[in-house]
Protein backbone atom coordinates (compact mmCIF):
# COMPACT_ATOMS: atom_id res chain seq x y z
CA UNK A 1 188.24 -103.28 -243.17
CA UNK A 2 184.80 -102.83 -241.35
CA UNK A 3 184.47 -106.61 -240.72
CA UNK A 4 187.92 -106.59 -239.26
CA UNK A 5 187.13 -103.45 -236.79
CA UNK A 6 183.78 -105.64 -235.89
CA UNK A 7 186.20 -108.69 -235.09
CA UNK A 8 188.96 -106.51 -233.20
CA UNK A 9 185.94 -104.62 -231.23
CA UNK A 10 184.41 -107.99 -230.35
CA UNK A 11 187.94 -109.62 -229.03
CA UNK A 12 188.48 -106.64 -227.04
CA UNK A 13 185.19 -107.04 -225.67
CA UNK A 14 185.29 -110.42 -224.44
CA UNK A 15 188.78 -109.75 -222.74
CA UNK A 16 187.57 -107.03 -221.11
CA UNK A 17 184.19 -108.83 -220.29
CA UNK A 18 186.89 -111.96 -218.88
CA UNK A 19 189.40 -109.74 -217.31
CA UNK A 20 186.36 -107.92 -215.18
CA UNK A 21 184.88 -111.39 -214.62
CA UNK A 22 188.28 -112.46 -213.09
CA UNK A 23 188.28 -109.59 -211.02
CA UNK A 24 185.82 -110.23 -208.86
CA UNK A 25 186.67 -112.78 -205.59
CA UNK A 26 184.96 -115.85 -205.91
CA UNK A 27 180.83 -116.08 -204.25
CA UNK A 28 181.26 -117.76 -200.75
CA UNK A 29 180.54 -121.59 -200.74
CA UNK A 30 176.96 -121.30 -199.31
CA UNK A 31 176.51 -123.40 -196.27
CA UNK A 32 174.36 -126.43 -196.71
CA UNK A 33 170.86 -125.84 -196.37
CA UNK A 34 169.43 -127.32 -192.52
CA UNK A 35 167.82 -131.02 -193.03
CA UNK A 36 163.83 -130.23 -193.09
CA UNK A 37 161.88 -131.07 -189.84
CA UNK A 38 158.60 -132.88 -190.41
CA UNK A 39 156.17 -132.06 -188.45
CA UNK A 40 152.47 -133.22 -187.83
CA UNK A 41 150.09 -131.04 -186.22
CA UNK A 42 147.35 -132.98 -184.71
CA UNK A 43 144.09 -130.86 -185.70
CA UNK A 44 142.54 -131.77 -182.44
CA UNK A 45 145.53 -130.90 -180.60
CA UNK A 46 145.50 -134.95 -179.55
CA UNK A 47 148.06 -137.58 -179.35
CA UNK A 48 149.31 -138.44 -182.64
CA UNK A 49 149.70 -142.09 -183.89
CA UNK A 50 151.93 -143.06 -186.77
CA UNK A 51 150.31 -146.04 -188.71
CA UNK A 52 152.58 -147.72 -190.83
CA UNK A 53 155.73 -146.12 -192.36
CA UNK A 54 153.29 -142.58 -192.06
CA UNK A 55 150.81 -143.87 -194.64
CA UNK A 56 147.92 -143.00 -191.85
CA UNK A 57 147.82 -141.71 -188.38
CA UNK A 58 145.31 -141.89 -185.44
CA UNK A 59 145.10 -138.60 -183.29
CA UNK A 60 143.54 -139.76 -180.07
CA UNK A 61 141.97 -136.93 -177.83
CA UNK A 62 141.28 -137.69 -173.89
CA UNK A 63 138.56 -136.34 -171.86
CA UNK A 64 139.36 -137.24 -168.94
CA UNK A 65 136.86 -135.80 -167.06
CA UNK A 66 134.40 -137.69 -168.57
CA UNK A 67 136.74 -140.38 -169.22
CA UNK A 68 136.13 -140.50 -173.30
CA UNK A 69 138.47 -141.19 -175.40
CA UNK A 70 138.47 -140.84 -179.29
CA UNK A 71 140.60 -141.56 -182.15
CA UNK A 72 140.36 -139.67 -185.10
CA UNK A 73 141.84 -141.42 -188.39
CA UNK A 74 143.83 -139.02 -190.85
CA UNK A 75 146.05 -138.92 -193.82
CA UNK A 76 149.57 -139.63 -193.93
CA UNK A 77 149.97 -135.26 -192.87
CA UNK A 78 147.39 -135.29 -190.73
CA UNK A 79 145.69 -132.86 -192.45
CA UNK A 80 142.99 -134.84 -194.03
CA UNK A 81 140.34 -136.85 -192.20
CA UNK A 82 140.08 -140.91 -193.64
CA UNK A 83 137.17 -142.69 -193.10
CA UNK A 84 137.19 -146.64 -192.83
CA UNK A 85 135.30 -149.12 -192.10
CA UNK A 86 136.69 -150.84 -188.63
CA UNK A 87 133.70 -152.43 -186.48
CA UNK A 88 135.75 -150.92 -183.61
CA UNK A 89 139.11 -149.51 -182.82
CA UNK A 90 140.04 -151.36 -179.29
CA UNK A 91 143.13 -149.86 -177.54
CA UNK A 92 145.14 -151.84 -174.59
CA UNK A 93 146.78 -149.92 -171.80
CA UNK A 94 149.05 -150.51 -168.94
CA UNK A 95 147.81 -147.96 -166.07
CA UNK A 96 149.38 -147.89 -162.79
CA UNK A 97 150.87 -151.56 -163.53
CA UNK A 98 147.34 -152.68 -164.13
CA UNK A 99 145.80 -153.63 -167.73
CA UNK A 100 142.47 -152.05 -168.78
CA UNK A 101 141.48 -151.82 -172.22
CA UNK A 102 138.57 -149.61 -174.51
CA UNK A 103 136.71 -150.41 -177.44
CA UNK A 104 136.61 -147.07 -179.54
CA UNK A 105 133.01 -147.23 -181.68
CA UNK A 106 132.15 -145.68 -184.82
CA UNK A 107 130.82 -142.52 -184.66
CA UNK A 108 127.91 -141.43 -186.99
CA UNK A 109 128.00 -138.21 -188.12
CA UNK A 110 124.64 -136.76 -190.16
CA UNK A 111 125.94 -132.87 -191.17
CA UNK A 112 129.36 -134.98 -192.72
CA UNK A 113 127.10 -138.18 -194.57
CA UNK A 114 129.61 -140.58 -191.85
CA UNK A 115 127.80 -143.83 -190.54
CA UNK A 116 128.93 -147.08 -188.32
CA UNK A 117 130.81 -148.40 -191.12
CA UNK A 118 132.25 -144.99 -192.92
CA UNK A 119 133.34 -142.93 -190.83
CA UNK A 120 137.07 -141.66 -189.58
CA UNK A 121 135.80 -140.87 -186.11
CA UNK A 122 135.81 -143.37 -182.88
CA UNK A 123 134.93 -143.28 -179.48
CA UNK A 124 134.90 -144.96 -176.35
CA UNK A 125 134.25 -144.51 -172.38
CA UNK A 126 135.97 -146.27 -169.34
CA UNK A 127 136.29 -145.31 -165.97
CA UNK A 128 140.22 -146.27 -165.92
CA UNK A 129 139.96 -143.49 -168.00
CA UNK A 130 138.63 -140.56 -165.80
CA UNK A 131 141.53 -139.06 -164.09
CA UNK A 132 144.27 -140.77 -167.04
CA UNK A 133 147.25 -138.85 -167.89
CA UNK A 134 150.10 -141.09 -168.65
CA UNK A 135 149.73 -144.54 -169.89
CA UNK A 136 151.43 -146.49 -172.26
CA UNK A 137 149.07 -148.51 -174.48
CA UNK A 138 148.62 -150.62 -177.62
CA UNK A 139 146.05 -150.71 -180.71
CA UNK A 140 145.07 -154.40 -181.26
CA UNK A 141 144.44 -154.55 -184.89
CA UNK A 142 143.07 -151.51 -187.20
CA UNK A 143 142.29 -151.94 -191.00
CA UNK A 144 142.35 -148.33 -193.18
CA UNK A 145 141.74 -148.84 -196.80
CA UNK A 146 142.64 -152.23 -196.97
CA UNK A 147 145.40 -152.25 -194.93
CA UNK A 148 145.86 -153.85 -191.50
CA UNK A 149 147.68 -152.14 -188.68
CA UNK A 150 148.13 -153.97 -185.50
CA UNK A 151 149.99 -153.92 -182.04
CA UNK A 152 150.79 -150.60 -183.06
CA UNK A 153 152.57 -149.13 -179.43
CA UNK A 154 152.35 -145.82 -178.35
CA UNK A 155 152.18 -143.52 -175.24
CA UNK A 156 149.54 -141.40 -173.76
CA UNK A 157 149.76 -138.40 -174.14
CA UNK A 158 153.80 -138.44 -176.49
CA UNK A 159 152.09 -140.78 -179.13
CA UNK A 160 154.28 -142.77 -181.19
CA UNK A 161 155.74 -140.11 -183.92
CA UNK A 162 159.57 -139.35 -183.87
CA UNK A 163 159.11 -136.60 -185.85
């Protein structure tokens, strides 16, 4: 008799448990979530440079005034400096319907351990430079890692990033 109170209690139970589930109006469809933006954030606050299909970037900062212009080489986020070993980084430009071009350099650095050779810093001077703004220009050939990157197009000061 006491296993067939157990059973009855634990049928009512579950229609009581089903009837106040059934009760309740159905949760709102929730909207789909908004497609993610990605973002890079050039540390510098340069120009950023997409290298591939985002497997590096360049950030390339202007001085202007001085007419100096380097190019930082970064991770895939841009949040991680890469260092490589490119004799030179030369960049082609189109200013004021006239063609100039700059040889960035390796830049040495002694507090990081960087040298001509290893380093993810590069820097060049021209006087087209001094005075630039707006140009639209072109890196002739880069190698990161092992990987060549060249005629890689861009604008000064949008970059080439979409995102």
């Amino acid at each position: 008799m006491r296993r067939r109170l157990t059973r009855c209690a634990a049928i009512i139970l579950a229609a009581v448990a089903a009837a106040g589930g059934c009760s309740k109006a159905p949760a709102p469809a929730s909207a789909p979530a908004p497609a993610r933006h990605h973002e890079h954030h050039p540390p510098h606050g340069g120009t950023p440079m997409v290298l591939g299909d985002e497997v590096y970037h360049l950030e390339l900062v202007l001085d202007a005034q001085a007419g100096v212009l380097q190019a930082y080489v970064l991770d895939g986020e841009m949040e991680n400096f890469v260092r490589c070993a490119a004799p030179s980084i030369v960049v082609d430009a189109m200013v004021g319907g006239k063609p100039e071009s700059v040889a960035l350099e390796p830049v040495a650095n002694a507090a990081t351990g960087e040298t001509a050779g290893d380093t993810a810093l590069f820097e060049g001077r021209a006087d087209w430079l001094v005075g630039a703004r707006d140009f639209d220009g072109a890196v002739r050939s880069v190698t990161v890692r092992g990987t060549t990157f060249s005629g890689v197009t861009f604008n000064f000061p949008r970059g080439n990033d979409s995102d």
